[in-house]
Each structure stands twice: as C-alpha cells, then as structure tokens.
N, C-alpha and C. Protein backbone atom coordinates (compact mmCIF):
# COMPACT_ATOMS: atom_id res chain seq x y z
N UNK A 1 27.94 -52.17 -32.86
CA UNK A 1 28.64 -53.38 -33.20
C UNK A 1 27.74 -54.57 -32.85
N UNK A 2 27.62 -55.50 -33.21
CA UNK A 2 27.16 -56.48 -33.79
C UNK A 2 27.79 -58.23 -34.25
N UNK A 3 27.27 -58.82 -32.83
CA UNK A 3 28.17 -60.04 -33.68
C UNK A 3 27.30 -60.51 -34.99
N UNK A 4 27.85 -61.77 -35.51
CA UNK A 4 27.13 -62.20 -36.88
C UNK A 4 26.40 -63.69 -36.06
N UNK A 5 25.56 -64.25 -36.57
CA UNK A 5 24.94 -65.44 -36.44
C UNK A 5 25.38 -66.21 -36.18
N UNK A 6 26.49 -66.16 -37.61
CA UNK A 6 27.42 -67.68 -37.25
C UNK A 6 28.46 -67.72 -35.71
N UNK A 7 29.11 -66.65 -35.27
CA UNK A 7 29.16 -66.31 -34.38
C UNK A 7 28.00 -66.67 -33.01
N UNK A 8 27.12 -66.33 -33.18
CA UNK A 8 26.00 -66.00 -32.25
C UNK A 8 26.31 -67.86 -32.07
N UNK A 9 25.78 -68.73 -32.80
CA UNK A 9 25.56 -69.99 -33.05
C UNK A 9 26.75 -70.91 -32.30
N UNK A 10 27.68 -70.13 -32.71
CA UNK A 10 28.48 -71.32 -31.86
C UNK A 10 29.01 -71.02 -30.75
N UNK A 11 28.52 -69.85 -30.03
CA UNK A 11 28.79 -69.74 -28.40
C UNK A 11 27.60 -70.67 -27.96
N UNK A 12 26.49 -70.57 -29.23
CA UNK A 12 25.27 -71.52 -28.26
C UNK A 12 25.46 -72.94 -28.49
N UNK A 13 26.38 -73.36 -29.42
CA UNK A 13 26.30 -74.73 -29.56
C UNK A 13 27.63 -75.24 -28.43
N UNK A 14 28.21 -74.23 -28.05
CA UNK A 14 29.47 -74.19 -27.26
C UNK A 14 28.76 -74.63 -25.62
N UNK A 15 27.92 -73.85 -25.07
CA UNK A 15 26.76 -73.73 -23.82
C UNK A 15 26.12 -74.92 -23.74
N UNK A 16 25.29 -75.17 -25.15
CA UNK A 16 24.72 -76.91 -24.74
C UNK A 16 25.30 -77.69 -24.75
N UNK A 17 26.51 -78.06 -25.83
CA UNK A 17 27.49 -78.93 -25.50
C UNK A 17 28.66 -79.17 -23.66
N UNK A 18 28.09 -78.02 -23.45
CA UNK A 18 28.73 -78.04 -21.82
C UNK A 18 27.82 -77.98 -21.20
N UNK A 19 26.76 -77.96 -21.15
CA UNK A 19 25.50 -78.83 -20.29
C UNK A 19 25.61 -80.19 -20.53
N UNK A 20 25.47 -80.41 -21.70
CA UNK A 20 24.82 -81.66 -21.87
C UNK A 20 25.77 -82.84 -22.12
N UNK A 21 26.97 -82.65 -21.33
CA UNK A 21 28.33 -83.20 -21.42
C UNK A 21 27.98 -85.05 -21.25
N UNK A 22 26.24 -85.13 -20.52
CA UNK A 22 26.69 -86.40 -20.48
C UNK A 22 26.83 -87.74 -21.42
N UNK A 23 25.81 -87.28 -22.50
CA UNK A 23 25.81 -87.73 -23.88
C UNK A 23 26.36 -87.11 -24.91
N UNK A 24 26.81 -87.98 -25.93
CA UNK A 24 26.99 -86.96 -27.48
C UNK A 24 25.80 -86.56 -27.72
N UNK A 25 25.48 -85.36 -28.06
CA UNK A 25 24.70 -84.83 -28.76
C UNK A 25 24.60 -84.50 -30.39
N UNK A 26 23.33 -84.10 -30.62
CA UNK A 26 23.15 -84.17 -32.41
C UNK A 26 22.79 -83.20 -33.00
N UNK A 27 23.11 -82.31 -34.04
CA UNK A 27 23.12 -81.62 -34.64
C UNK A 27 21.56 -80.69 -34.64
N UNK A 28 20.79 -82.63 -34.75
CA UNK A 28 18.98 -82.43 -34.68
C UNK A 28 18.83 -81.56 -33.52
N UNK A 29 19.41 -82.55 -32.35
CA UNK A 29 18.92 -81.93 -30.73
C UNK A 29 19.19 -80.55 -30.57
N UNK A 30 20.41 -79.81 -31.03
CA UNK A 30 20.54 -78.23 -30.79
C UNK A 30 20.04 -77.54 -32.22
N UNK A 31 19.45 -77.58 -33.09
CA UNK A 31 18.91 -77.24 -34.01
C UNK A 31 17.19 -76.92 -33.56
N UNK A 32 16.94 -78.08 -33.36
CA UNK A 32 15.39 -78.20 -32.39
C UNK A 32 15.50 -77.37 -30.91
N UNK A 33 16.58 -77.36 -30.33
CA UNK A 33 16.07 -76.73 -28.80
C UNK A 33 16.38 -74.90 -29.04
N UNK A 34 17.29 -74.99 -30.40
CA UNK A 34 17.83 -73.31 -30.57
C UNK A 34 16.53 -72.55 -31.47
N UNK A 35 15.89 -73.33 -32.46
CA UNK A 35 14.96 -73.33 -33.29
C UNK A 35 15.76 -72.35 -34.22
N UNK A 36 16.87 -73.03 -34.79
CA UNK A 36 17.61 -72.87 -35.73
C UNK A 36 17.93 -73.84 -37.02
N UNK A 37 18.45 -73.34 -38.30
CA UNK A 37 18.49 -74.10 -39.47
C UNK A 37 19.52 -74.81 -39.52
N UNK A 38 18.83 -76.06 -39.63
CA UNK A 38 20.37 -77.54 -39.34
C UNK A 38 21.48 -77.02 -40.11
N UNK A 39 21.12 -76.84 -41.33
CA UNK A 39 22.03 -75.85 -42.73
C UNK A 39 23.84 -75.04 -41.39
N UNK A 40 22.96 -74.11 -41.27
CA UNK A 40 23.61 -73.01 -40.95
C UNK A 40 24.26 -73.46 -39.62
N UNK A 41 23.52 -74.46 -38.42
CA UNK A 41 24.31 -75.17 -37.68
C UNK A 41 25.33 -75.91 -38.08
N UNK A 42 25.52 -76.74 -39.32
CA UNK A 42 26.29 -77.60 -39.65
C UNK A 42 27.74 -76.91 -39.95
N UNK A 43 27.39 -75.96 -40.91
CA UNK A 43 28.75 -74.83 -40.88
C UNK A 43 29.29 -74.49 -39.77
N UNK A 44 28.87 -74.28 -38.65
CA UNK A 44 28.90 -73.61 -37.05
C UNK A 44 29.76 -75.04 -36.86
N UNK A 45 29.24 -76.07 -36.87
CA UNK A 45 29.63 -77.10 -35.52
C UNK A 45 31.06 -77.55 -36.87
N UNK A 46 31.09 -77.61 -37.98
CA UNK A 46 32.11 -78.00 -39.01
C UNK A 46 33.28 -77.17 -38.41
N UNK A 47 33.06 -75.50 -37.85
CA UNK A 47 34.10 -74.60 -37.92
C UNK A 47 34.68 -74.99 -36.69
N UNK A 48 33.83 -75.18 -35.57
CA UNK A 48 34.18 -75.79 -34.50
C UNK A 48 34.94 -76.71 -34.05
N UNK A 49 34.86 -77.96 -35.09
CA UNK A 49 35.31 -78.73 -34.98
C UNK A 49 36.80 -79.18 -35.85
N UNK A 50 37.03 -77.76 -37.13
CA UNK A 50 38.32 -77.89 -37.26
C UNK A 50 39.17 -76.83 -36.64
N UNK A 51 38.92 -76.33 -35.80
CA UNK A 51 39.12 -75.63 -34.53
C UNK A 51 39.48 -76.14 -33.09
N UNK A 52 39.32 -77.60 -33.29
CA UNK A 52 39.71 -78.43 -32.26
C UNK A 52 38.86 -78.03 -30.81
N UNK A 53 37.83 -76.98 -31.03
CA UNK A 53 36.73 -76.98 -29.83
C UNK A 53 35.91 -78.66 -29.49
N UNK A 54 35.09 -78.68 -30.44
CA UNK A 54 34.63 -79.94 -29.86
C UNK A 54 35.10 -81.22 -31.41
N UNK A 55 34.61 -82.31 -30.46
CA UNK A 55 34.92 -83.76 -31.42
C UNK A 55 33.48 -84.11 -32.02
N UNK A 56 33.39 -84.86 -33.34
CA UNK A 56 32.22 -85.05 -33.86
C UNK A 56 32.35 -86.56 -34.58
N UNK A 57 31.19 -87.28 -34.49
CA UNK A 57 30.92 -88.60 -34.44
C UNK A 57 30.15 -88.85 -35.19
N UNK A 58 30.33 -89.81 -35.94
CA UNK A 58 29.73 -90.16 -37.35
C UNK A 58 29.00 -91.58 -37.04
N UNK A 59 28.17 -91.99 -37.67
CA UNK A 59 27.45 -93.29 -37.24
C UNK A 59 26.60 -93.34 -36.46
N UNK A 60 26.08 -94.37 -36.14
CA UNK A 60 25.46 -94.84 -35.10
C UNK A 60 26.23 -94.60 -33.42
N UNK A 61 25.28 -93.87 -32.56
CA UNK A 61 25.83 -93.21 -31.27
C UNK A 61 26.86 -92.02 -31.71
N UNK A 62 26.48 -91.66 -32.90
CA UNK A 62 27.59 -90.43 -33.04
C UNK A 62 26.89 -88.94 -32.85
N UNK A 63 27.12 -88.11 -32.72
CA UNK A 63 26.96 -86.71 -32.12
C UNK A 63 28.51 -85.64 -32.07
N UNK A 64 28.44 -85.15 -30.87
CA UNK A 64 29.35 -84.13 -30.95
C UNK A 64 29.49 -83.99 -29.14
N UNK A 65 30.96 -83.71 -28.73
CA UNK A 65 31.51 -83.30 -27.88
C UNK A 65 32.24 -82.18 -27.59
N UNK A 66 32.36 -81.47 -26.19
CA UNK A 66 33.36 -80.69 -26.11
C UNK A 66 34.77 -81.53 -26.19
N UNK A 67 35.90 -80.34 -26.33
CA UNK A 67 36.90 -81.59 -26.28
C UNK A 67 38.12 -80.81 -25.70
N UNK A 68 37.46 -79.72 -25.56
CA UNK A 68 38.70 -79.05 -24.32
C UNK A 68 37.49 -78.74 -23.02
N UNK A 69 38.51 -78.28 -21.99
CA UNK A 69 37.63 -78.13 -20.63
C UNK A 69 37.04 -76.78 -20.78
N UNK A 70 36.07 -76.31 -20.20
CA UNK A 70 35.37 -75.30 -20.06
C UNK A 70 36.35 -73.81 -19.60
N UNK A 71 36.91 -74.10 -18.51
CA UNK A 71 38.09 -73.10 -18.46
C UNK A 71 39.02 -73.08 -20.00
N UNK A 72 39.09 -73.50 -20.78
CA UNK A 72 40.49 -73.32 -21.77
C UNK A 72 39.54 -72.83 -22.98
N UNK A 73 38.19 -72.52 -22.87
CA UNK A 73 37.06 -72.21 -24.40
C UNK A 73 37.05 -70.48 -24.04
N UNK A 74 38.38 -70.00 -24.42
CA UNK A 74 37.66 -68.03 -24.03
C UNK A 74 36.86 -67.59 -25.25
N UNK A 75 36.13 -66.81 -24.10
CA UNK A 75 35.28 -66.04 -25.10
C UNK A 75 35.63 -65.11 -26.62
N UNK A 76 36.56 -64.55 -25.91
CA UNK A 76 37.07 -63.89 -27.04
C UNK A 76 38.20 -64.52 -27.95
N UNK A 77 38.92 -65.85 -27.78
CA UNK A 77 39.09 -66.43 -29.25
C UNK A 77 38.68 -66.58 -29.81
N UNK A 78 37.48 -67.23 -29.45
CA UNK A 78 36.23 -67.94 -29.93
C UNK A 78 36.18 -66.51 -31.13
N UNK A 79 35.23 -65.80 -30.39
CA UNK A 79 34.92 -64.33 -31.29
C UNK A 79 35.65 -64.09 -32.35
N UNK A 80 37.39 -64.34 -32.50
CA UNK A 80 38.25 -63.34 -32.70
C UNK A 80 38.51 -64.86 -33.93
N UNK A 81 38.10 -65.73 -33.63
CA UNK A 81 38.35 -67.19 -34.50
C UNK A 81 37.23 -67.34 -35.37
N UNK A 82 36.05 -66.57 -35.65
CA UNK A 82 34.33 -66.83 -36.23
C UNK A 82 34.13 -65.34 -36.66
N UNK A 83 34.86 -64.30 -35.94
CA UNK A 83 34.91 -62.76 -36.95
C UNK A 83 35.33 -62.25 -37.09
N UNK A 84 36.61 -62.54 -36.81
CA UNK A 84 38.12 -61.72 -37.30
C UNK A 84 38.48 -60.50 -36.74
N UNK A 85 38.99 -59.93 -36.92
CA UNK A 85 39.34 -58.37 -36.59
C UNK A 85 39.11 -57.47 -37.87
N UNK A 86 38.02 -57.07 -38.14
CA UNK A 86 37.67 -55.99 -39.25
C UNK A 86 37.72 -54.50 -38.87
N UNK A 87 38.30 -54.00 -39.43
CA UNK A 87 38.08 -52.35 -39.13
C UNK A 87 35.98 -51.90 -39.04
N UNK A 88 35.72 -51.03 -38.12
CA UNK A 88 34.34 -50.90 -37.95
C UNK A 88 34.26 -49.69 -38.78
N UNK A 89 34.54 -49.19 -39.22
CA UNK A 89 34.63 -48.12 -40.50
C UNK A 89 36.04 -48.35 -41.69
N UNK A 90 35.33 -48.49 -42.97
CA UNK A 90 36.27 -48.28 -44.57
C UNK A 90 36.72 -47.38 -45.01
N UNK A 91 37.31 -46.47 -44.30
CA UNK A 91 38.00 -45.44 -44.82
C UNK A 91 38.28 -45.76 -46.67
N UNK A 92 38.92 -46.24 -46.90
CA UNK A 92 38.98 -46.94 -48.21
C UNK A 92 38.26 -46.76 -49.02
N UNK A 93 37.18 -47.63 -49.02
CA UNK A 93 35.77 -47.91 -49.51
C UNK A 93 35.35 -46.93 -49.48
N UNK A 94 34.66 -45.65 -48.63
CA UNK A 94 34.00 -44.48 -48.64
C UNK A 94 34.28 -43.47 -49.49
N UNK A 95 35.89 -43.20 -49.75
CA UNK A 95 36.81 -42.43 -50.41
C UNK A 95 36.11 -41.17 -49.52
N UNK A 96 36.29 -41.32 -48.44
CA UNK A 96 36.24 -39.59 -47.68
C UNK A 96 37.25 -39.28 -47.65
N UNK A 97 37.27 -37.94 -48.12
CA UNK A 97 37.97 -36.68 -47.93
C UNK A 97 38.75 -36.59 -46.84
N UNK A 98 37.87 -36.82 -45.17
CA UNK A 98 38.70 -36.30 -44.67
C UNK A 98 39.82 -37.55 -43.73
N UNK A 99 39.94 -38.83 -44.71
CA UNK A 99 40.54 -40.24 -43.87
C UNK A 99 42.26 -39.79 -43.56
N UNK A 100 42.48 -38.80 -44.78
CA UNK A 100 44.03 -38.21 -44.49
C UNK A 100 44.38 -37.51 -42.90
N UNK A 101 43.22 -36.92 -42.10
CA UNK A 101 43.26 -36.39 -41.03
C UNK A 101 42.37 -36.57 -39.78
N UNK A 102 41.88 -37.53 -40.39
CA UNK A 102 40.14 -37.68 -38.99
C UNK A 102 40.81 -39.28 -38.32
N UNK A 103 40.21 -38.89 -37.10
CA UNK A 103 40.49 -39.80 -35.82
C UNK A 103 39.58 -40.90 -35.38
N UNK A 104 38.77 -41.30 -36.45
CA UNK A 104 37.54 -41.87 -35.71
C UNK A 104 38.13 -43.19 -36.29
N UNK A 105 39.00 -43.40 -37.07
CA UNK A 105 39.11 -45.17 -37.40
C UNK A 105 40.30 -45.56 -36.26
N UNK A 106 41.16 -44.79 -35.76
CA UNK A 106 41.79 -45.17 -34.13
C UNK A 106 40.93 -45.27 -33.52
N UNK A 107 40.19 -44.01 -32.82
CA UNK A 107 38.84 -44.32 -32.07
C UNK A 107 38.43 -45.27 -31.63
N UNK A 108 37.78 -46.11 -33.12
CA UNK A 108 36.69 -47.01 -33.38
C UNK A 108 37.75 -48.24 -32.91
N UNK A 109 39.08 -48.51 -33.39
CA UNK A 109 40.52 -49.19 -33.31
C UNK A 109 40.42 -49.86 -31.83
N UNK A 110 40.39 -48.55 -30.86
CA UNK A 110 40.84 -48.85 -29.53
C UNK A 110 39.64 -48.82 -28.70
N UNK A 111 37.90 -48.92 -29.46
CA UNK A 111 37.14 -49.27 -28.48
C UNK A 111 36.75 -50.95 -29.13
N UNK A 112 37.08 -51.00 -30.30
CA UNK A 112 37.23 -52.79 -30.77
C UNK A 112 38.17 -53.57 -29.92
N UNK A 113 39.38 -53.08 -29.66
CA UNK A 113 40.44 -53.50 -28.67
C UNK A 113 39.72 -53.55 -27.21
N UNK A 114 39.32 -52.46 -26.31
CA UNK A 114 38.47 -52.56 -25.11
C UNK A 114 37.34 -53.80 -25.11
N UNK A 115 36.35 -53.70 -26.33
CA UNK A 115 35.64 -55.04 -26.24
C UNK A 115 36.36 -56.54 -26.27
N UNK A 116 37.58 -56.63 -27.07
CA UNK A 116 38.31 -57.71 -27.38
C UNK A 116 39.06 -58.29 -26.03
N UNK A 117 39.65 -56.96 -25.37
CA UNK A 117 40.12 -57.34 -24.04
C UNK A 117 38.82 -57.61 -23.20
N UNK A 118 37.81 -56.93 -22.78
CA UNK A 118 36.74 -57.41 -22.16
C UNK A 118 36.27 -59.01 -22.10
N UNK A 119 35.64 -59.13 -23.35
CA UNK A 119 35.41 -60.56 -23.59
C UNK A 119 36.55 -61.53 -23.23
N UNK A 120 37.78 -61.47 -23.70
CA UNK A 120 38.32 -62.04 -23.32
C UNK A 120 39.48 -62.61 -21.90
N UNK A 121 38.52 -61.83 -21.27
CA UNK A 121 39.06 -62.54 -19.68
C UNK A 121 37.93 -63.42 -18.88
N UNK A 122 36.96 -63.31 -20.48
CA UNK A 122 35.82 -65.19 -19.52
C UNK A 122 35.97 -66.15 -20.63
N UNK A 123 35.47 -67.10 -19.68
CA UNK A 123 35.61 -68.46 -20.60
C UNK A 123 34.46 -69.31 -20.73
N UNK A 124 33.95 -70.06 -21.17
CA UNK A 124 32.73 -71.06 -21.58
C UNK A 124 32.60 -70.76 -20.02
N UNK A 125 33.17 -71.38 -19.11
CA UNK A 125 32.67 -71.84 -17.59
C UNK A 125 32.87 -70.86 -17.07
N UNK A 126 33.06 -69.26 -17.57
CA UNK A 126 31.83 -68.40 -16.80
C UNK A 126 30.60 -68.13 -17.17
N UNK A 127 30.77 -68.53 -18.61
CA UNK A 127 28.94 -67.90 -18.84
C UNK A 127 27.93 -68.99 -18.02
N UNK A 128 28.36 -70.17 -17.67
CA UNK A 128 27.56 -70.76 -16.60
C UNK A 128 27.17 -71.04 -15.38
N UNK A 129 27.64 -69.90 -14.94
CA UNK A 129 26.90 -69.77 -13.52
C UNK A 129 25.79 -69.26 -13.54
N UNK A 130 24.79 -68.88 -14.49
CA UNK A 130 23.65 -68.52 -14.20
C UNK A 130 22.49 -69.73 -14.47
N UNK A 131 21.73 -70.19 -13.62
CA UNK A 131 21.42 -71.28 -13.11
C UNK A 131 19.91 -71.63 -13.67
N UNK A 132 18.95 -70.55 -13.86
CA UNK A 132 18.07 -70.46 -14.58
C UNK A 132 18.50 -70.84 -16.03
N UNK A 133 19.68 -70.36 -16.74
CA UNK A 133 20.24 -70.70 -18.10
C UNK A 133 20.29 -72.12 -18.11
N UNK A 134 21.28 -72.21 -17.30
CA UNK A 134 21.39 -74.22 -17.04
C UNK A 134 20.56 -74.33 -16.90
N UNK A 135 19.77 -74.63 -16.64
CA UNK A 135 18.57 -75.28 -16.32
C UNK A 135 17.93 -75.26 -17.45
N UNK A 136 17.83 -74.44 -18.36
CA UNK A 136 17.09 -74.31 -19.94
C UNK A 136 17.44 -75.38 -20.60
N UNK A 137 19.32 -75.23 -20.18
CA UNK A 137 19.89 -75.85 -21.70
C UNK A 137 20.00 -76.96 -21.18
N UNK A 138 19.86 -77.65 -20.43
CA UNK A 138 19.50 -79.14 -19.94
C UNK A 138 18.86 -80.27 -20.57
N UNK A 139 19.25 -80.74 -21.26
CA UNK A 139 18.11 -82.04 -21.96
C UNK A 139 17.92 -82.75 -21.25
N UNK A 140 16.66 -82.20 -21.01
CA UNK A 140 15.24 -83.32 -19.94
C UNK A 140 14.48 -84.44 -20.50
C-alpha cells in the first residue's frame, strides 16, 4: 500500500505551514523548499483549503495559513479526506473465479481498517516532535 502524491503533498504542506506559523507563506516558498511542481502544489493547497485546513491570501502579503490548531489536523482524516477508502483488491474488475468464496478482500478490508485506526490516533502536532525535522522545515 501506497499513499498517492497528492496525498504525500499535503501532509508536507500541512508540516511547513506549522513551522512556519510566523508568516503567511507562498505557494513559491514550499514548492522551492519541497522541490516540487507549483502545478500539482496548487491542487494540494486548493483541496486544503476547501477543507477548511488552512486559509489562503490573495494579493499583496498574501500566502497561506493553518487555520485549525495542530492538535485538531489528524492524520488519518487528512488521509481518509485526499484517498478515500478504496478496496486494495477488484474483485469486480478481475472477474476471478474464485471472489464467490476467497477471503482475501476482508483480509485486505481489516488490515486497511488497522492502518486507518493506526494513523489515526496522531495529529499534525505529533509528527513534530522530531527536532532535526523542525529544524529543516524552518525558513531561515
């Protein structure tokens, strides 16, 4: 299993925006420090932001904010809000034979559920206690 990009992208635009709480920041600045495509950020911080995660600012001094607290951003909404809940096998799609009697799409069911519960008992303000990280995502 595998998250997707767009996914990947906005836990990281989620991390610098909670470093770098003391200015708005710009689309440019985490595009340049992620060495990622403004393109594909813009979709990220758009989804984000009709998601009511962070606020975004148009004009002159405009950028982007968090706009809930670090405790209330869980991990696994986030996830569950950017990739849905897909079955990890198409029974369907495959047309196997044996989908009338085989156990592996529960299986697969209730170890998607184990990751879903996992992730979701942290929040933005645990992935930052690691101090070397902060310290990266810091605009110096």
């Amino acid at each position: 299993m595998q998250i997707s990009r767009y996914t990947d992208y906005a836990y990281r635009v989620l991390m610098y925006l909670a470093i770098n709480d003391q200015h708005r920041v710009t689309m440019v600045e985490i595009a340049e420090f992620y060495g990622i495509s403004r393109e594909h950020l813009r979709k990220v911080v758009h989804r984000l932001a009709s998601l009511k995660y962070i606020h975004t600012y148009t004009g002159k001094g405009g950028g982007m904010e968090l706009s809930e607290t670090l405790e209330n951003i869980n991990l696994g909404q986030v996830f569950l809000e950017f990739e849905g809940r897909n079955s990890l096998i198409d029974c369907q799609q495959t047309h196997c034979p044996l989908r009338t009697s085989c156990d592996l799409n529960r299986i697969f069911y209730k170890a998607q559920d184990a990751f879903l519960n996992e992730i979701s008992q942290y929040t933005l303000q645990d992935v930052l206690h690691n101090s070397v990280m902060v310290n990266k995502l810091m605009n110096t």
